[in-house]
PDB file of N, CA and C in Angstrom:
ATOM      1  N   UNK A   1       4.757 -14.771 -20.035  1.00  0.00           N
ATOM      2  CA  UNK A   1       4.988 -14.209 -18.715  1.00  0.00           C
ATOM      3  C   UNK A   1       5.088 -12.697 -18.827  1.00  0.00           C
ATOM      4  N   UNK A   2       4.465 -12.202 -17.995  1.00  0.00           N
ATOM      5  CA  UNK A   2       4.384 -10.240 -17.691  1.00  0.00           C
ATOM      6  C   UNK A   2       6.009  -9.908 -17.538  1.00  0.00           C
ATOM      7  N   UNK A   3       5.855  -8.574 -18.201  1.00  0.00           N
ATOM      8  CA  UNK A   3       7.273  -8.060 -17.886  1.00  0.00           C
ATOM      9  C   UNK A   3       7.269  -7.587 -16.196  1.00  0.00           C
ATOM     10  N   UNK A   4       8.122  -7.731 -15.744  1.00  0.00           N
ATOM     11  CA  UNK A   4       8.359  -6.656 -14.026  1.00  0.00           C
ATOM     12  C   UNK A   4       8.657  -5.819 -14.424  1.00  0.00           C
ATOM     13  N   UNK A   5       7.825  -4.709 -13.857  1.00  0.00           N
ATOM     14  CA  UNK A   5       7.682  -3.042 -14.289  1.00  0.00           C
ATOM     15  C   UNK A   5       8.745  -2.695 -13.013  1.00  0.00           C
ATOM     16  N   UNK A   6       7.704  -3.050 -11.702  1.00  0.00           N
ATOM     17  CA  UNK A   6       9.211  -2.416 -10.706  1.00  0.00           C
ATOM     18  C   UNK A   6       8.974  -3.270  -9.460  1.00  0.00           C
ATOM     19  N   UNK A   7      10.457  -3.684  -8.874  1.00  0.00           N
ATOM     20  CA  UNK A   7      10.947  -4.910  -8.134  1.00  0.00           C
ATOM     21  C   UNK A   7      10.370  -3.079  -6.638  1.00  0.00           C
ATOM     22  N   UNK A   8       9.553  -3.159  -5.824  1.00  0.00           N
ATOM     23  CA  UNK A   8      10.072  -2.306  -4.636  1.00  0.00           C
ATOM     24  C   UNK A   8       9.980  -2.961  -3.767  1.00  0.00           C
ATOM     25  N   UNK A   9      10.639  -2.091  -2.893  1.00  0.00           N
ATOM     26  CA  UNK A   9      10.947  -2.222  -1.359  1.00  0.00           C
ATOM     27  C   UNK A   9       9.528  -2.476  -0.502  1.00  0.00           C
ATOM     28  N   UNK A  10      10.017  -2.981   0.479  1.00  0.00           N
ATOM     29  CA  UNK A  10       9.015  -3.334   1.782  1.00  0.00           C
ATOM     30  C   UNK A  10       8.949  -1.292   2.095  1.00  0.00           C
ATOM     31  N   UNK A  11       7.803  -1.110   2.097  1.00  0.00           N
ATOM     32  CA  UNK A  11       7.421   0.506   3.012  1.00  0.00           C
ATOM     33  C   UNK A  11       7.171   1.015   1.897  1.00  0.00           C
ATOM     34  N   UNK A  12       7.784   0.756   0.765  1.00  0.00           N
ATOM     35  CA  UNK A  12       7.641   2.029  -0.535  1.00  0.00           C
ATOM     36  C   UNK A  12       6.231   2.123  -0.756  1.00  0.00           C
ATOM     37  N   UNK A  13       6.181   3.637  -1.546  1.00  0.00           N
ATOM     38  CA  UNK A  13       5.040   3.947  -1.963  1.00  0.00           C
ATOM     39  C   UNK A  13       4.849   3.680  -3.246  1.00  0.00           C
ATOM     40  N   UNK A  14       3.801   3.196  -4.075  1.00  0.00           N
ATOM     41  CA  UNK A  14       3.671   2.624  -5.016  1.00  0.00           C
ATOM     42  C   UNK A  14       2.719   2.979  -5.752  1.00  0.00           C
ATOM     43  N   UNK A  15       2.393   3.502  -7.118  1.00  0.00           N
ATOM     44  CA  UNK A  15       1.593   3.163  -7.898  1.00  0.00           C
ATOM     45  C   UNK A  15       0.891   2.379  -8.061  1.00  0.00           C
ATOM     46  N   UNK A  16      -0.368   2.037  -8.428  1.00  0.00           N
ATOM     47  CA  UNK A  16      -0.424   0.181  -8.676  1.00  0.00           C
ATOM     48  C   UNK A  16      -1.703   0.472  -9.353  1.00  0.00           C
ATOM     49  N   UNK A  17      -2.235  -0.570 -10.158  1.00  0.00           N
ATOM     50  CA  UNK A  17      -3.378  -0.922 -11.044  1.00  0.00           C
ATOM     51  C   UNK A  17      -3.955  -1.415 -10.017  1.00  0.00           C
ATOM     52  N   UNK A  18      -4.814  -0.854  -8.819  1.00  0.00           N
ATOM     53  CA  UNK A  18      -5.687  -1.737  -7.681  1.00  0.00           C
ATOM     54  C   UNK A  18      -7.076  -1.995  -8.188  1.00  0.00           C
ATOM     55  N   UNK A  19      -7.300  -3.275  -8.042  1.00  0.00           N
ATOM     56  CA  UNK A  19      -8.653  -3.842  -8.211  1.00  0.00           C
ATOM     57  C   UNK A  19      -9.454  -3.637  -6.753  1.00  0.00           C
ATOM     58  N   UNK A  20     -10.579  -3.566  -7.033  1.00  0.00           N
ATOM     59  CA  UNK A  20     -11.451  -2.926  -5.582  1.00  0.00           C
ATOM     60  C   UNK A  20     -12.225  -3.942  -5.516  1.00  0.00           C
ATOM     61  N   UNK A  21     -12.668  -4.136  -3.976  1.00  0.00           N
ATOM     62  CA  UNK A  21     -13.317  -5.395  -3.407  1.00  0.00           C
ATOM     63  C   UNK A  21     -14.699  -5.529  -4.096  1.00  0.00           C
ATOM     64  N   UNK A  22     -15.605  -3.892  -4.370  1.00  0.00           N
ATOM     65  CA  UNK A  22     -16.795  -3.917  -5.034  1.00  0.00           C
ATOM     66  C   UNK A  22     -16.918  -4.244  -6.129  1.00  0.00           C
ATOM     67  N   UNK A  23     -16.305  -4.343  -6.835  1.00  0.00           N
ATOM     68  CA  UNK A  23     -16.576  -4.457  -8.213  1.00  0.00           C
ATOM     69  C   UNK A  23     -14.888  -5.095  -9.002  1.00  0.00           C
ATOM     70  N   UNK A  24     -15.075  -5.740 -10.459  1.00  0.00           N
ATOM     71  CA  UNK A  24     -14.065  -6.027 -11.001  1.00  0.00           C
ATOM     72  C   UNK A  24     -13.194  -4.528 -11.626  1.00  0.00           C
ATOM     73  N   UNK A  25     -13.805  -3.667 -11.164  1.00  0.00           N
ATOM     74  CA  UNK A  25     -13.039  -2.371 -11.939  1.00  0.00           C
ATOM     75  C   UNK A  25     -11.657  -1.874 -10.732  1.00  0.00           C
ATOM     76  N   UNK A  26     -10.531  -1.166 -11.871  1.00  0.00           N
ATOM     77  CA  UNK A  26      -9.555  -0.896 -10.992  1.00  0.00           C
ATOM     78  C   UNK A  26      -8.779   0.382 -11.260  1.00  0.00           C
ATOM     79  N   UNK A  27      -8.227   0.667 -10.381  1.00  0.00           N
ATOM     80  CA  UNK A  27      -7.705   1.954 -10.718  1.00  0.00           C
ATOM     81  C   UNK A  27      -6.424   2.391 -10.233  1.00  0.00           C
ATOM     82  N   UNK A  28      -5.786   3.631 -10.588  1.00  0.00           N
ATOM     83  CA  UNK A  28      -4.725   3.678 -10.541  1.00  0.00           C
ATOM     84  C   UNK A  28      -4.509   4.617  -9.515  1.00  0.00           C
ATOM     85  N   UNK A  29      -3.782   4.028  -7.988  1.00  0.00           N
ATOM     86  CA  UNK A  29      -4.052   4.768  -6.876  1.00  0.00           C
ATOM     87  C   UNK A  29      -2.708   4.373  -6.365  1.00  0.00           C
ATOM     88  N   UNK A  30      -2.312   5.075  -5.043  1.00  0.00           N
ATOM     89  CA  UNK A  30      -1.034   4.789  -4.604  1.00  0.00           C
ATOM     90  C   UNK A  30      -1.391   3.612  -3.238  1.00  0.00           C
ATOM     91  N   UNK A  31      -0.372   3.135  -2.989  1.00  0.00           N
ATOM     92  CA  UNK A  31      -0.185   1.776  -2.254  1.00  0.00           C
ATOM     93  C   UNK A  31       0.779   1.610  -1.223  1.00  0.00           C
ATOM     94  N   UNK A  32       0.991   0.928  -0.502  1.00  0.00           N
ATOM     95  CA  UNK A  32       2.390   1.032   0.440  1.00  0.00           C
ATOM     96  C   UNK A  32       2.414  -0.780   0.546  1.00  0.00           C
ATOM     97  N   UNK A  33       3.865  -0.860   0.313  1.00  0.00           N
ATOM     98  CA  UNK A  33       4.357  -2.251  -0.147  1.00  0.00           C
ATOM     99  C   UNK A  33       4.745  -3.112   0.948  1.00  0.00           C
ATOM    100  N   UNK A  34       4.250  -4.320   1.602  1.00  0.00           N
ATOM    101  CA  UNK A  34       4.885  -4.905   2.532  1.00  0.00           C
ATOM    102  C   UNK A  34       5.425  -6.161   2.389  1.00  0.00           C
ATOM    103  N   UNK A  35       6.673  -6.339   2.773  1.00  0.00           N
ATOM    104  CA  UNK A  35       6.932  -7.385   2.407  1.00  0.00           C
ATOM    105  C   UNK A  35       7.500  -7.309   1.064  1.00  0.00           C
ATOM    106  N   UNK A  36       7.522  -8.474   0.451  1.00  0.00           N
ATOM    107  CA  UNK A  36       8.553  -8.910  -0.765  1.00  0.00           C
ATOM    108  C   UNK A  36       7.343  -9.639  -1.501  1.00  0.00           C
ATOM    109  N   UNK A  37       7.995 -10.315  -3.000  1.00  0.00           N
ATOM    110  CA  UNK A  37       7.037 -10.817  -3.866  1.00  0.00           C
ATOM    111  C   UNK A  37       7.411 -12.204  -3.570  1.00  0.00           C
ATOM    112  N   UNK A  38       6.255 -13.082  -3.197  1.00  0.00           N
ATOM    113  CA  UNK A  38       6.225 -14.541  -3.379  1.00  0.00           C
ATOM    114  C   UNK A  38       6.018 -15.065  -4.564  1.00  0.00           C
ATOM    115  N   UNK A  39       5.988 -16.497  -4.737  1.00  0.00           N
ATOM    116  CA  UNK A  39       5.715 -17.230  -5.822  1.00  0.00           C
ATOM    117  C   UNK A  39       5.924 -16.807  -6.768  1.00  0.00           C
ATOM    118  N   UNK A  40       5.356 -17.767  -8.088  1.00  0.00           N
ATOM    119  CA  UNK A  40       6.028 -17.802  -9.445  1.00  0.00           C
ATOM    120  C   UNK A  40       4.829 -16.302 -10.098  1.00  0.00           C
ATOM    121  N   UNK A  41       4.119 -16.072  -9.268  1.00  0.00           N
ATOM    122  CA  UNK A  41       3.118 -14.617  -9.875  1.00  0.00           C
ATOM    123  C   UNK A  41       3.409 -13.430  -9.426  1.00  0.00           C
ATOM    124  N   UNK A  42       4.529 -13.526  -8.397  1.00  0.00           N
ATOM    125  CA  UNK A  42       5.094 -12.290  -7.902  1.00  0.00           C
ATOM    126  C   UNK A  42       4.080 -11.750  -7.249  1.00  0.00           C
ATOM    127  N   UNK A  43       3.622 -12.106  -6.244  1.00  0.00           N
ATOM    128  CA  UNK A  43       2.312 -11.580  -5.288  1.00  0.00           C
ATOM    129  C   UNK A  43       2.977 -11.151  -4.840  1.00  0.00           C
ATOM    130  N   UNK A  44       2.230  -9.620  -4.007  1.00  0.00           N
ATOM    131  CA  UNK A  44       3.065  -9.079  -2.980  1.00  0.00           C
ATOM    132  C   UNK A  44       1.288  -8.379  -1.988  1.00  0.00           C
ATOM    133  N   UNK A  45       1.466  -8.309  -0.881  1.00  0.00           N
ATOM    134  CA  UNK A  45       0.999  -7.553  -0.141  1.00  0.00           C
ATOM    135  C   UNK A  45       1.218  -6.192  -0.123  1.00  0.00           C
ATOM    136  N   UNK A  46      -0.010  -5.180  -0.013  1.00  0.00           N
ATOM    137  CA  UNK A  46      -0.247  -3.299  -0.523  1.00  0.00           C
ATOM    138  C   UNK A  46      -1.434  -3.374   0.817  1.00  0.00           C
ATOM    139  N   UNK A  47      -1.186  -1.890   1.024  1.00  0.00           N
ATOM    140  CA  UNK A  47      -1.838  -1.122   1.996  1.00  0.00           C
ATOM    141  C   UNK A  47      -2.571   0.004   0.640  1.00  0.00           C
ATOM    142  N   UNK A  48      -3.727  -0.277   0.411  1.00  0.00           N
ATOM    143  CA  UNK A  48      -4.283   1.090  -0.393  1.00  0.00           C
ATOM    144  C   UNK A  48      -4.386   2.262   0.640  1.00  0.00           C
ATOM    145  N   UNK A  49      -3.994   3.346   0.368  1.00  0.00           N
ATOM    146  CA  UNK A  49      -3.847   4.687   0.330  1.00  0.00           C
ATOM    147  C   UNK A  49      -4.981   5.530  -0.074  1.00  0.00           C
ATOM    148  N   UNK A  50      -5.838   6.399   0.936  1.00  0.00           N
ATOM    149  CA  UNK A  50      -6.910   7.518   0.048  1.00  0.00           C
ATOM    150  C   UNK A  50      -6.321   8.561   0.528  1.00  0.00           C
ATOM    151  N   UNK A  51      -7.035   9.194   0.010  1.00  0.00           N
ATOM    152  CA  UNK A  51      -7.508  10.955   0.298  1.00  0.00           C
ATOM    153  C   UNK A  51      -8.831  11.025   1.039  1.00  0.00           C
ATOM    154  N   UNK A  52      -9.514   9.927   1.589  1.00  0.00           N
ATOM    155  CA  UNK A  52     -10.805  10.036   2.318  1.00  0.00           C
ATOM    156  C   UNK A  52     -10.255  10.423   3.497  1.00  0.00           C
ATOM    157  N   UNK A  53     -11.357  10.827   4.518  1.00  0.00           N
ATOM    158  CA  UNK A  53     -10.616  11.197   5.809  1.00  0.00           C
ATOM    159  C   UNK A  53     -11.219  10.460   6.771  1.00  0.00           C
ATOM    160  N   UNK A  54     -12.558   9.528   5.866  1.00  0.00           N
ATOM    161  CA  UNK A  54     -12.879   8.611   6.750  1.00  0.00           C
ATOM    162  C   UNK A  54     -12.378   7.589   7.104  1.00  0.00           C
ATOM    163  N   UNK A  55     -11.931   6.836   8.579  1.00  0.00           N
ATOM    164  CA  UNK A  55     -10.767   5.876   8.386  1.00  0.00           C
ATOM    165  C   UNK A  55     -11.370   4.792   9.424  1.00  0.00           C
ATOM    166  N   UNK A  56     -10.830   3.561   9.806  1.00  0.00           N
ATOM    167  CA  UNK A  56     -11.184   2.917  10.841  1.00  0.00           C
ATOM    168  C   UNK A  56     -10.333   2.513  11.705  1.00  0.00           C
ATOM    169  N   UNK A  57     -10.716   2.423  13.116  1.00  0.00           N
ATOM    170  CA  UNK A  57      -9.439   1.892  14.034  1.00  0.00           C
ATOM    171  C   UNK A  57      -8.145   2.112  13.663  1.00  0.00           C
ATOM    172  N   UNK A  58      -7.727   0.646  12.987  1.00  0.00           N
ATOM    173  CA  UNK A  58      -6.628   0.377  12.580  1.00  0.00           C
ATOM    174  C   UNK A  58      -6.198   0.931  11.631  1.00  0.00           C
ATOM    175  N   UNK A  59      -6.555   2.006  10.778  1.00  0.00           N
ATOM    176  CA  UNK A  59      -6.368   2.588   9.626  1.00  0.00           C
ATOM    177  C   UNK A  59      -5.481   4.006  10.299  1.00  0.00           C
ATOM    178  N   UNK A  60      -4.003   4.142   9.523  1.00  0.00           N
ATOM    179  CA  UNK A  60      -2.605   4.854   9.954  1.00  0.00           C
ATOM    180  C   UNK A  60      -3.039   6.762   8.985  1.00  0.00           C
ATOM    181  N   UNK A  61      -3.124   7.671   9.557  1.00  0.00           N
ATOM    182  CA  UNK A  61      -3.275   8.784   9.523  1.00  0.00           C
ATOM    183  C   UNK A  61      -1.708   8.827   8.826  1.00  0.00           C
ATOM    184  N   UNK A  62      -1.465   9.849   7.709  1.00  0.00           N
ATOM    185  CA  UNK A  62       0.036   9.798   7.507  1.00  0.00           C
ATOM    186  C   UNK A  62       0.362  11.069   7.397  1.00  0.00           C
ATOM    187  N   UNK A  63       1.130  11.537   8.210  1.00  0.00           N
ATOM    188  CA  UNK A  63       0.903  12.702   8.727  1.00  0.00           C
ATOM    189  C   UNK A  63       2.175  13.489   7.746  1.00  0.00           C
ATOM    190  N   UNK A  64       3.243  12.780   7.157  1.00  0.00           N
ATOM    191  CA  UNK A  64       4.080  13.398   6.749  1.00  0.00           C
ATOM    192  C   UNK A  64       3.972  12.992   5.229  1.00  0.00           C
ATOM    193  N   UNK A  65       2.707  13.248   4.506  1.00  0.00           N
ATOM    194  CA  UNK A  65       1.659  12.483   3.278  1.00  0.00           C
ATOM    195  C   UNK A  65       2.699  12.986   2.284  1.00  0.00           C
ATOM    196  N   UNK A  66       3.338  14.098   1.791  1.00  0.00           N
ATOM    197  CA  UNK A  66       4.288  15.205   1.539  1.00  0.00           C
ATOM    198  C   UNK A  66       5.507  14.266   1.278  1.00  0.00           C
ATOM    199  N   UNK A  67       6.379  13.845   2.149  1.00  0.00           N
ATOM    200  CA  UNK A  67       7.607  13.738   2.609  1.00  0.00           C
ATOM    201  C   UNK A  67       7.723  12.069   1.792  1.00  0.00           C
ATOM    202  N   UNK A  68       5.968  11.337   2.359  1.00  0.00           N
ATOM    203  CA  UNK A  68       6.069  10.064   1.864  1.00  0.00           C
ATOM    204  C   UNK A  68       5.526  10.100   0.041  1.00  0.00           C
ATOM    205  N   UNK A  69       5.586  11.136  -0.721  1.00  0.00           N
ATOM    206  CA  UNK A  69       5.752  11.295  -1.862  1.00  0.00           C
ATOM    207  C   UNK A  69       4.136  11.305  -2.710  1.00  0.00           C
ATOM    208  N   UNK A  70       3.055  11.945  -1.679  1.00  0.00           N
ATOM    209  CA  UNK A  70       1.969  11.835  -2.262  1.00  0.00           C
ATOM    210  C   UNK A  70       1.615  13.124  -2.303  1.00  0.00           C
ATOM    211  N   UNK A  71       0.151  13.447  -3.177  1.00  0.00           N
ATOM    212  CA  UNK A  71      -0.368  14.925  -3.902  1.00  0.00           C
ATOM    213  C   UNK A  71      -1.202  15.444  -2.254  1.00  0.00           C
ATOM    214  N   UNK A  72      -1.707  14.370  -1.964  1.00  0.00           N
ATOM    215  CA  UNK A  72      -2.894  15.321  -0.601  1.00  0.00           C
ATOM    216  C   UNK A  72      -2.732  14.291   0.471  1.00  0.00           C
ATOM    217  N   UNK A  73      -3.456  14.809   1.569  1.00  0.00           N
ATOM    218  CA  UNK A  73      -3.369  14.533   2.945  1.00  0.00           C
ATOM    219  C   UNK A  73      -3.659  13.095   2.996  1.00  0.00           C
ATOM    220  N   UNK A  74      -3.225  11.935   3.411  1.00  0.00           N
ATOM    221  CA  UNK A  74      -3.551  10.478   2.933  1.00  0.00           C
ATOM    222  C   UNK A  74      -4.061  10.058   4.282  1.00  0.00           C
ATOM    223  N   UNK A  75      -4.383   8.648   4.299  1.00  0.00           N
ATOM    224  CA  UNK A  75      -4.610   7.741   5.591  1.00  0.00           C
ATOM    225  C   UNK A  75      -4.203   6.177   4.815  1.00  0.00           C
ATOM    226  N   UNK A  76      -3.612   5.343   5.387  1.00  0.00           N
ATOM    227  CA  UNK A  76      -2.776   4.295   5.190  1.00  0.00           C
ATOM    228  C   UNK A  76      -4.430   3.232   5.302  1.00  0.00           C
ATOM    229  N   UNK A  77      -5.114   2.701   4.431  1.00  0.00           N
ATOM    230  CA  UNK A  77      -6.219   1.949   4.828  1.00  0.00           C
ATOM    231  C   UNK A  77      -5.761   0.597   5.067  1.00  0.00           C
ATOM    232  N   UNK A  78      -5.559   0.306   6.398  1.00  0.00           N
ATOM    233  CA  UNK A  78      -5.005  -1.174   7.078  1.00  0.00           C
ATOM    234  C   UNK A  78      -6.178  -2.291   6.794  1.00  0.00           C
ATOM    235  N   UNK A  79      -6.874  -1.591   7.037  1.00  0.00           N
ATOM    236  CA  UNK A  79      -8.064  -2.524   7.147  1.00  0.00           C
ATOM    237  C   UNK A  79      -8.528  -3.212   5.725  1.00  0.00           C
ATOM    238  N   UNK A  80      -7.839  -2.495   4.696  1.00  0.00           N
ATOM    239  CA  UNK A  80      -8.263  -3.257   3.158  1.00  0.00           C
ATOM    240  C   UNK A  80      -6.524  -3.580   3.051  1.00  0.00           C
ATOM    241  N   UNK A  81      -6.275  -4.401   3.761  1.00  0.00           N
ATOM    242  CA  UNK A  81      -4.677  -4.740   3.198  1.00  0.00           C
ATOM    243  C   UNK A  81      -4.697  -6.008   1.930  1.00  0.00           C
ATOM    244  N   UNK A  82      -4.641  -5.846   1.086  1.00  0.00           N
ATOM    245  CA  UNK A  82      -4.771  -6.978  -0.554  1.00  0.00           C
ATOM    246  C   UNK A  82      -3.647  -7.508  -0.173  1.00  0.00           C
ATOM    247  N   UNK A  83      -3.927  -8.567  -1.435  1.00  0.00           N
ATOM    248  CA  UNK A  83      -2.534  -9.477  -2.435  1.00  0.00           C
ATOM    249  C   UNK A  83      -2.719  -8.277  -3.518  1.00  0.00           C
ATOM    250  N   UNK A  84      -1.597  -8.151  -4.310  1.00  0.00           N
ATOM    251  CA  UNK A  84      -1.766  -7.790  -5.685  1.00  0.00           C
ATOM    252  C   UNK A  84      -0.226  -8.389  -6.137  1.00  0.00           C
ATOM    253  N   UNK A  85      -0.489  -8.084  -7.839  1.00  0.00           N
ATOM    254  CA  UNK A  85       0.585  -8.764  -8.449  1.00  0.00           C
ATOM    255  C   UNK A  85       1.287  -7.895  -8.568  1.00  0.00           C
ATOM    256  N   UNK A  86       2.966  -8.548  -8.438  1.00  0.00           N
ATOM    257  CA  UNK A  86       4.230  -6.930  -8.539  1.00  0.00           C
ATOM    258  C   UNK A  86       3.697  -6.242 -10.381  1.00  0.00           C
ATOM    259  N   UNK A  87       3.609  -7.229 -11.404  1.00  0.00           N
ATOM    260  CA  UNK A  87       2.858  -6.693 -12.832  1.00  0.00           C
ATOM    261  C   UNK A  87       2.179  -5.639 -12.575  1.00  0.00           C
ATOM    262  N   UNK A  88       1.298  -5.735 -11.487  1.00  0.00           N
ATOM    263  CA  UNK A  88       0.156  -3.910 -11.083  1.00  0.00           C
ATOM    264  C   UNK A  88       0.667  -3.208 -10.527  1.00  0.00           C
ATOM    265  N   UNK A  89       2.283  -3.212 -10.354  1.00  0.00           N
ATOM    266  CA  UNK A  89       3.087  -1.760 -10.107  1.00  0.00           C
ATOM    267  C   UNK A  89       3.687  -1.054 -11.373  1.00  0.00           C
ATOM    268  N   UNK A  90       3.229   0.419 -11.311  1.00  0.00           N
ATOM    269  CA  UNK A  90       3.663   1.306 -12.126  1.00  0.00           C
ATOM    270  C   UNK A  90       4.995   1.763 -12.097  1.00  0.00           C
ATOM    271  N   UNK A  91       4.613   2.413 -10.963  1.00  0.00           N
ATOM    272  CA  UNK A  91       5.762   3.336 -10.171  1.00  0.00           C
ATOM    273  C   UNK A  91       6.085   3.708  -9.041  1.00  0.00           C
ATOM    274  N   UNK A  92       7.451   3.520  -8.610  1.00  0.00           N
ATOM    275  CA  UNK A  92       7.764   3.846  -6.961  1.00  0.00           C
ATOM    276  C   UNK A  92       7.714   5.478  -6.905  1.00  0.00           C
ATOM    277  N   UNK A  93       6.856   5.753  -5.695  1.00  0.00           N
ATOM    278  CA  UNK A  93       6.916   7.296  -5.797  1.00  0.00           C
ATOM    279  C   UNK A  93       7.661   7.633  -4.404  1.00  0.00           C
ATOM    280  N   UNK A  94       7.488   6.990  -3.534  1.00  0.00           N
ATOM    281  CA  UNK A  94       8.087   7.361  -2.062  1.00  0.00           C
ATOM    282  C   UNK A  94       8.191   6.097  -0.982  1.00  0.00           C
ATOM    283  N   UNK A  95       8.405   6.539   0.040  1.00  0.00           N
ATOM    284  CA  UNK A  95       8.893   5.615   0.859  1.00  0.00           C
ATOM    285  C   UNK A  95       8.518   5.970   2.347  1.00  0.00           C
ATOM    286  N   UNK A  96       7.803   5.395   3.369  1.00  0.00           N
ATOM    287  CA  UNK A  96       7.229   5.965   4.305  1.00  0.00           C
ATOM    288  C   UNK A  96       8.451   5.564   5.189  1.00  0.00           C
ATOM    289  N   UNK A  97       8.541   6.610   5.996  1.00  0.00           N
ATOM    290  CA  UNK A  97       9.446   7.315   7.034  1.00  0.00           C
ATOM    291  C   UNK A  97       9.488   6.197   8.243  1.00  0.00           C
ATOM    292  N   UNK A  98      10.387   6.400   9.115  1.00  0.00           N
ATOM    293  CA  UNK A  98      10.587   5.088  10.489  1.00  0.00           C
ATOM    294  C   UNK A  98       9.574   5.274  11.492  1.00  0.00           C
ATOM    295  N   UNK A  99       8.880   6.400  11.076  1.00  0.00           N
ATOM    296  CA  UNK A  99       7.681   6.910  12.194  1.00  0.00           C
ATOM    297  C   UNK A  99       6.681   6.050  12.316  1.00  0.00           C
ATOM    298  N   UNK A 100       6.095   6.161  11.119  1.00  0.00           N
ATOM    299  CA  UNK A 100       4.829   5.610  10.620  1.00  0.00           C
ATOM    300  C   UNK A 100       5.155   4.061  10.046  1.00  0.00           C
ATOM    301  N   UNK A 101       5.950   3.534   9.732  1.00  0.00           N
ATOM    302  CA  UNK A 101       6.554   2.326   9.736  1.00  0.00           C
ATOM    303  C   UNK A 101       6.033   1.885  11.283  1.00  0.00           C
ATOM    304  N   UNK A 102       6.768   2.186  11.815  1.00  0.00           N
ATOM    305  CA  UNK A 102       6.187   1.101  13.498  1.00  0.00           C
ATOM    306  C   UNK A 102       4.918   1.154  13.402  1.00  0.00           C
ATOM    307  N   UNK A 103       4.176   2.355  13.546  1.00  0.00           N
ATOM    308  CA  UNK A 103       2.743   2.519  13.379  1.00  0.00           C
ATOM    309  C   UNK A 103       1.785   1.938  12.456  1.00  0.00           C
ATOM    310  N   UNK A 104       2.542   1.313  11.234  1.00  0.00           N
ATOM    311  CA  UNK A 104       1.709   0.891  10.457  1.00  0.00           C
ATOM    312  C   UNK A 104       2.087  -0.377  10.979  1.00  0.00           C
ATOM    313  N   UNK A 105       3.225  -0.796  11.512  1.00  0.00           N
ATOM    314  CA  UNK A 105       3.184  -2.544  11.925  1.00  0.00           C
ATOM    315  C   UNK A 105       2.368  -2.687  13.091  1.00  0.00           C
ATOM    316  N   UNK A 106       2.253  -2.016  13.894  1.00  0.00           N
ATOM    317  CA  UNK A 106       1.506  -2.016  15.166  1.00  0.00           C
ATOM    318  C   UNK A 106       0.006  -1.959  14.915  1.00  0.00           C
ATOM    319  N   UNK A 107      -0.627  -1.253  13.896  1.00  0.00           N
ATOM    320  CA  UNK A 107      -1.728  -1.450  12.891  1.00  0.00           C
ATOM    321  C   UNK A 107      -1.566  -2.975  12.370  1.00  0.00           C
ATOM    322  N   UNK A 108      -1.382  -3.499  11.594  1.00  0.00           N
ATOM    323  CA  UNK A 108      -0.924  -4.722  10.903  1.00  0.00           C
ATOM    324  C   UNK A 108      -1.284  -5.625  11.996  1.00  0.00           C
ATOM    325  N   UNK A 109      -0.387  -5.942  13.324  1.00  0.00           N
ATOM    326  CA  UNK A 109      -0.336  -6.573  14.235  1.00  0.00           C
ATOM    327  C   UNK A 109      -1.841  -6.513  14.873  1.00  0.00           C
ATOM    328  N   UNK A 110      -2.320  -5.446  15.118  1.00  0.00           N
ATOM    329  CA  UNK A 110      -3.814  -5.350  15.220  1.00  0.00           C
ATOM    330  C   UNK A 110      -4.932  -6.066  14.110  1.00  0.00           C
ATOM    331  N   UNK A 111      -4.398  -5.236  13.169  1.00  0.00           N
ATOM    332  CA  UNK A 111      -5.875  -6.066  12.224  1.00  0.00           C
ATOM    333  C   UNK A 111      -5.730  -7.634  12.289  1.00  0.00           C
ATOM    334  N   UNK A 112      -4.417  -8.357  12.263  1.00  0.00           N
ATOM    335  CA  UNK A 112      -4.402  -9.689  12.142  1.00  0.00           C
ATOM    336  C   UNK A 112      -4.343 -10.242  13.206  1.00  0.00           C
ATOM    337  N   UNK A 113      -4.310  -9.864  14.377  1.00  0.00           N
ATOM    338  CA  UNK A 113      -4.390 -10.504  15.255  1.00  0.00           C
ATOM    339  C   UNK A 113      -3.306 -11.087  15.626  1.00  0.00           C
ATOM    340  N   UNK A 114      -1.492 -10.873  15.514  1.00  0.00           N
ATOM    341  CA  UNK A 114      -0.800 -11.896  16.044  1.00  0.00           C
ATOM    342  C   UNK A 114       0.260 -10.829  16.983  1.00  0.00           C
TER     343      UNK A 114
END
């Protein structure tokens, strides 16, 4: 069994080993954590995080990118929301603010439809 690198919070910002939908290759990018870890593999649900400025609909502009503990101007990508395993967290770097919290659930609530 994998060691747990780090137990975070629902909103935190995260490190993570993300695997990308194109290809089996992955990389080490920041994340925003929702929710808690299920099951015996410690799945958890991540919002990947760019520096692109291209975004869609539902995809959260983060306006206070700084404050929520990242290097450049981000956008919250809703629209690629994963599983990943808590094992593909590095490191907690920040924690997004009560602003963008509603905004990213109100996003969420959009992409899924409930």
């Amino acid at each position: 069994m994998a060691t747990r690198l780090v137990v975070a919070k629902p909103f935190s910002v995260c490190l993570a080993a993300f695997r990308f939908l194109e290809s089996n290759d992955q990389k080490l990018r920041p994340v925003i954590i929702i929710g808690r870890p299920h099951g015996r593999r410690y799945v958890q649900m991540a919002i990947p995080i760019s520096s692109s400025t291209q975004a869609e609909a539902v995809d959260v502009v983060l306006e206070d990118w700084k404050g929520n503990g990242l290097l450049k101007p981000s956008v919250a990508r809703i629209h690629r929301l994963s599983a990943i395993l808590e094992q593909d967290l590095i490191e907690e770097i920040g924690m997004i603010d009560d602003k963008h919290r509603q905004v990213i659930k109100s996003a969420l609530k959009n992409l899924l439809d409930v």
